[in-house]
C-alpha atoms as a PDB file:
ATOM      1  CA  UNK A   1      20.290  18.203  -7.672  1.00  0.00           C
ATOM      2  CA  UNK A   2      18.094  15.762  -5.595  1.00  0.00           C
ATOM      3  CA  UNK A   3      17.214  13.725  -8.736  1.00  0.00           C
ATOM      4  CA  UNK A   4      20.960  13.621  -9.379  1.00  0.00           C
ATOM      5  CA  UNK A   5      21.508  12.462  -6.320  1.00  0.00           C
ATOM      6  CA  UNK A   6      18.855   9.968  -6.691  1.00  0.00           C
ATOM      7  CA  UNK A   7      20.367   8.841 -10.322  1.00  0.00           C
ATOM      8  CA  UNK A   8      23.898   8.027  -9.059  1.00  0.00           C
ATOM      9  CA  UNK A   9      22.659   5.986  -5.797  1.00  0.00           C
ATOM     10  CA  UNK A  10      20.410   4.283  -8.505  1.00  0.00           C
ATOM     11  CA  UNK A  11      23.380   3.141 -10.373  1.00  0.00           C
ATOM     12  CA  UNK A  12      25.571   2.155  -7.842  1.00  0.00           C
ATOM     13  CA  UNK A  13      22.761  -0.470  -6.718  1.00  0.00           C
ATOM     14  CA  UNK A  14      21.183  -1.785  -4.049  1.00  0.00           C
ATOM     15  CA  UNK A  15      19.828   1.499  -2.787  1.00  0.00           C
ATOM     16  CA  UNK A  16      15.892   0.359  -2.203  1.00  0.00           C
ATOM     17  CA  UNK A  17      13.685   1.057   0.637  1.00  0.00           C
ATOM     18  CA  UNK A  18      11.218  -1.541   2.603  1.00  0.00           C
ATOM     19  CA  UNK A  19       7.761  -0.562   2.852  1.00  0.00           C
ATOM     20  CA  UNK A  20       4.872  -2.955   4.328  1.00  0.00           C
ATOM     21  CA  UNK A  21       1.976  -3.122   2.338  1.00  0.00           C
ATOM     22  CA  UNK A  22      -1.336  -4.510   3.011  1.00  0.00           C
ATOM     23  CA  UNK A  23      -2.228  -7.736   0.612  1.00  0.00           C
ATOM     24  CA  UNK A  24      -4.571  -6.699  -1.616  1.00  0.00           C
ATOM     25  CA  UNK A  25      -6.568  -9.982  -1.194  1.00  0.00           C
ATOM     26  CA  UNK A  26      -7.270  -8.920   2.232  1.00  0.00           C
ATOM     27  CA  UNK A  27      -8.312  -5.726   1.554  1.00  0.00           C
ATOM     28  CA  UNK A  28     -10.829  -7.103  -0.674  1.00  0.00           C
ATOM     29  CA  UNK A  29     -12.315  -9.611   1.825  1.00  0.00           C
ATOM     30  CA  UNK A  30     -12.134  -7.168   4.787  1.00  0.00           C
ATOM     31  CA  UNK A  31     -15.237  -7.722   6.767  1.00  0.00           C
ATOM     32  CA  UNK A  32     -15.002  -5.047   8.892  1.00  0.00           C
ATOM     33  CA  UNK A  33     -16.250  -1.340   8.670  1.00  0.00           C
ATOM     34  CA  UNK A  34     -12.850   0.281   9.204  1.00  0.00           C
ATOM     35  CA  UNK A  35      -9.493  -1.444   8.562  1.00  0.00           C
ATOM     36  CA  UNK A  36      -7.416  -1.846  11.708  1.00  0.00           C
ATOM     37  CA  UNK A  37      -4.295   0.476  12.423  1.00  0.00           C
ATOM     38  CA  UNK A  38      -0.883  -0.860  10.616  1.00  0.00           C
ATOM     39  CA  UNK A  39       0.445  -1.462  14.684  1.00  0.00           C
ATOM     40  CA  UNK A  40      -3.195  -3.695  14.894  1.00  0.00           C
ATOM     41  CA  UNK A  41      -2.279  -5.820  11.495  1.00  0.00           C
ATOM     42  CA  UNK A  42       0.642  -6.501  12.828  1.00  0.00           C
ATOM     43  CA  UNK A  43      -0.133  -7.661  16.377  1.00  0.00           C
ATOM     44  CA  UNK A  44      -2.921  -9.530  15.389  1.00  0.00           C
ATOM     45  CA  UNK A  45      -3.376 -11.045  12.191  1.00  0.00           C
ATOM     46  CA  UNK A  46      -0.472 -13.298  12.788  1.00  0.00           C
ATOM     47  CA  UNK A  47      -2.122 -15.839  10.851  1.00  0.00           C
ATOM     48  CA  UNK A  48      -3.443 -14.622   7.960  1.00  0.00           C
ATOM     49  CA  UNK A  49      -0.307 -12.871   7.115  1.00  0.00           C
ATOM     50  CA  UNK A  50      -1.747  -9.153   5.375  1.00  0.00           C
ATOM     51  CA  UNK A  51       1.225  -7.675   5.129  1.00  0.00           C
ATOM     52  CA  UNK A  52       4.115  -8.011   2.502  1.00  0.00           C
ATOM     53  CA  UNK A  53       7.251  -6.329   2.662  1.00  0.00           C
ATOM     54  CA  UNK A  54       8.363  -4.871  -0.232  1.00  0.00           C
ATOM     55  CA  UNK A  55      11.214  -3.322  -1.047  1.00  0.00           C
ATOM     56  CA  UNK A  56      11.676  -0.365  -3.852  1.00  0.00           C
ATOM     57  CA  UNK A  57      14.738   0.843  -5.862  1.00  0.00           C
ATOM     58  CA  UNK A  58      14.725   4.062  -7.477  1.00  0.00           C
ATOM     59  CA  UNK A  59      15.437   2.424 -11.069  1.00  0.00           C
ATOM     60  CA  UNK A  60      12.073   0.130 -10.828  1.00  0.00           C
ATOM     61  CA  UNK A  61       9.791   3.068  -9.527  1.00  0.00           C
ATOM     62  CA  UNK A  62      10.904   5.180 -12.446  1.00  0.00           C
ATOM     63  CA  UNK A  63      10.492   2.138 -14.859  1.00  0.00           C
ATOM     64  CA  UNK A  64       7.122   1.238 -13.515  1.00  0.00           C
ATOM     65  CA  UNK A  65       7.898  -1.712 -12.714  1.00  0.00           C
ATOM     66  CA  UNK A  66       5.057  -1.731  -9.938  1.00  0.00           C
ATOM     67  CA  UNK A  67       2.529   0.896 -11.344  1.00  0.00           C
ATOM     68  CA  UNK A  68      -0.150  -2.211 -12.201  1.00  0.00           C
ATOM     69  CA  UNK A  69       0.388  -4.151  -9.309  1.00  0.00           C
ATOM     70  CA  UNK A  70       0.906  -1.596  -6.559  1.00  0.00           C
ATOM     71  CA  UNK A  71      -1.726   0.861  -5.623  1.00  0.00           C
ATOM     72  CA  UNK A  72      -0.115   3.772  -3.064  1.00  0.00           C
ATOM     73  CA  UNK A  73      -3.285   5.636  -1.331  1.00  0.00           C
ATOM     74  CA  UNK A  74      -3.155   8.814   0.228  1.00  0.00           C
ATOM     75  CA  UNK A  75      -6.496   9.990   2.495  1.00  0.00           C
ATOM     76  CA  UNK A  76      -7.471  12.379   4.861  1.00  0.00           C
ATOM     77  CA  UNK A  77      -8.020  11.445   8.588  1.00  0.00           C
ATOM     78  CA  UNK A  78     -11.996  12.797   8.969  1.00  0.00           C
ATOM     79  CA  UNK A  79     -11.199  13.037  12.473  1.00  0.00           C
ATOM     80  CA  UNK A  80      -8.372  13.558  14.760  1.00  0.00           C
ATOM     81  CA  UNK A  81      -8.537   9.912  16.221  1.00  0.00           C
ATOM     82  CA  UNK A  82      -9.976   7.860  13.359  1.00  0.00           C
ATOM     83  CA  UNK A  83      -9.588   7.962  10.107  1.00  0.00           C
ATOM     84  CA  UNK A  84     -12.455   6.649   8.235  1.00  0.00           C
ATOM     85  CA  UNK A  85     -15.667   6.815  11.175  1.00  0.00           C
ATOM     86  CA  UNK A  86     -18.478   5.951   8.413  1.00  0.00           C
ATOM     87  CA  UNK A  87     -15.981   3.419   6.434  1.00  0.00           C
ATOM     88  CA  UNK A  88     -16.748   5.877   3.134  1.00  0.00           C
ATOM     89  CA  UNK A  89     -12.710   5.544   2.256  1.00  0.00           C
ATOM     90  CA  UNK A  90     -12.517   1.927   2.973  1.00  0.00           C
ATOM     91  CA  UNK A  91     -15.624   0.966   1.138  1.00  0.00           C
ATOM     92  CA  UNK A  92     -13.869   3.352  -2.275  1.00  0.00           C
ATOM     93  CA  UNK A  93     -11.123   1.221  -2.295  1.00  0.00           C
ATOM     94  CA  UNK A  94     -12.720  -2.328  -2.044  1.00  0.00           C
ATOM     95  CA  UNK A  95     -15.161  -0.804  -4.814  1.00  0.00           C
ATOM     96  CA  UNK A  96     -11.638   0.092  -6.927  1.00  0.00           C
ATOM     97  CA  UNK A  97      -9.717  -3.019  -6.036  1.00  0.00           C
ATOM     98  CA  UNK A  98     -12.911  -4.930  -7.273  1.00  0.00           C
ATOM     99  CA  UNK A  99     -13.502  -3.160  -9.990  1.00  0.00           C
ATOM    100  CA  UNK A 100     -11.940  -4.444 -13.549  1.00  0.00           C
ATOM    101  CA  UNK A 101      -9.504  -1.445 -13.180  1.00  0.00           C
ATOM    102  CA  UNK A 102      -8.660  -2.761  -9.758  1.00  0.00           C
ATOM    103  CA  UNK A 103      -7.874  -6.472 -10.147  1.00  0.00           C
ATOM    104  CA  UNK A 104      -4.229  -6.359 -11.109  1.00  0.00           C
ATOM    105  CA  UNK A 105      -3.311  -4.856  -7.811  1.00  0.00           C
ATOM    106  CA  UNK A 106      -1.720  -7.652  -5.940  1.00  0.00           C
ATOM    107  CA  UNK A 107      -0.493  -4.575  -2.631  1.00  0.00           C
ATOM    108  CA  UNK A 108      -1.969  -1.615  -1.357  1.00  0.00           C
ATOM    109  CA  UNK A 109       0.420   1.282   0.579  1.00  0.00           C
ATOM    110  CA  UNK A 110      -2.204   3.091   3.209  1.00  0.00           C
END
């Protein structure tokens, strides 16, 4: 039923949603042990400009339209109030986004 659902709104266009997504650039040149909260990017790095808003439709997800540009990353918080203490995660995904398999990623979804 729900991918029915999702189907007809496809067809009927215009159904997308917005996401904000960090620039994968800046991921890559992070200096920093930890990468600052989403509320922190957005306060802050006013300049630099690391995130993109992006917005989805159903039709292009299911297409892959964005499966070699956009990586989507799902962690666990090691602790209650931060997520990455030792900066293992971060320093995983610099290591992917830098690797060969990594370079076509132009967004990353934390």
């Amino acid at each position: 039923v729900a991918m029915e659902m999702l189907s007809k709104l496809s067809l009927q266009g215009g159904d997308s949603c917005t996401f904000f997504m960090l620039d994968a650039a800046f991921v890559r040149k992070f200096p920093g042990k930890n990468l600052p909260f989403f509320q922190e990017i957005r306060d802050h790095y006013t300049t630099e400009e690391p995130l993109v808003e992006v917005a989805l439709d159903y039709a292009d997800v299911v297409k892959g339209t964005h499966i070699e540009t956009t990586l989507a990353v799902s962690h666990r918080w090691m602790q209650p109030d931060d997520p990455d203490p030792d900066g293992e995660q971060l320093k995983a995904l610099k290591d992917f986004l830098n690797s060969p398999a990594g370079q076509k990623i132009e967004r990353v979804w934390i």
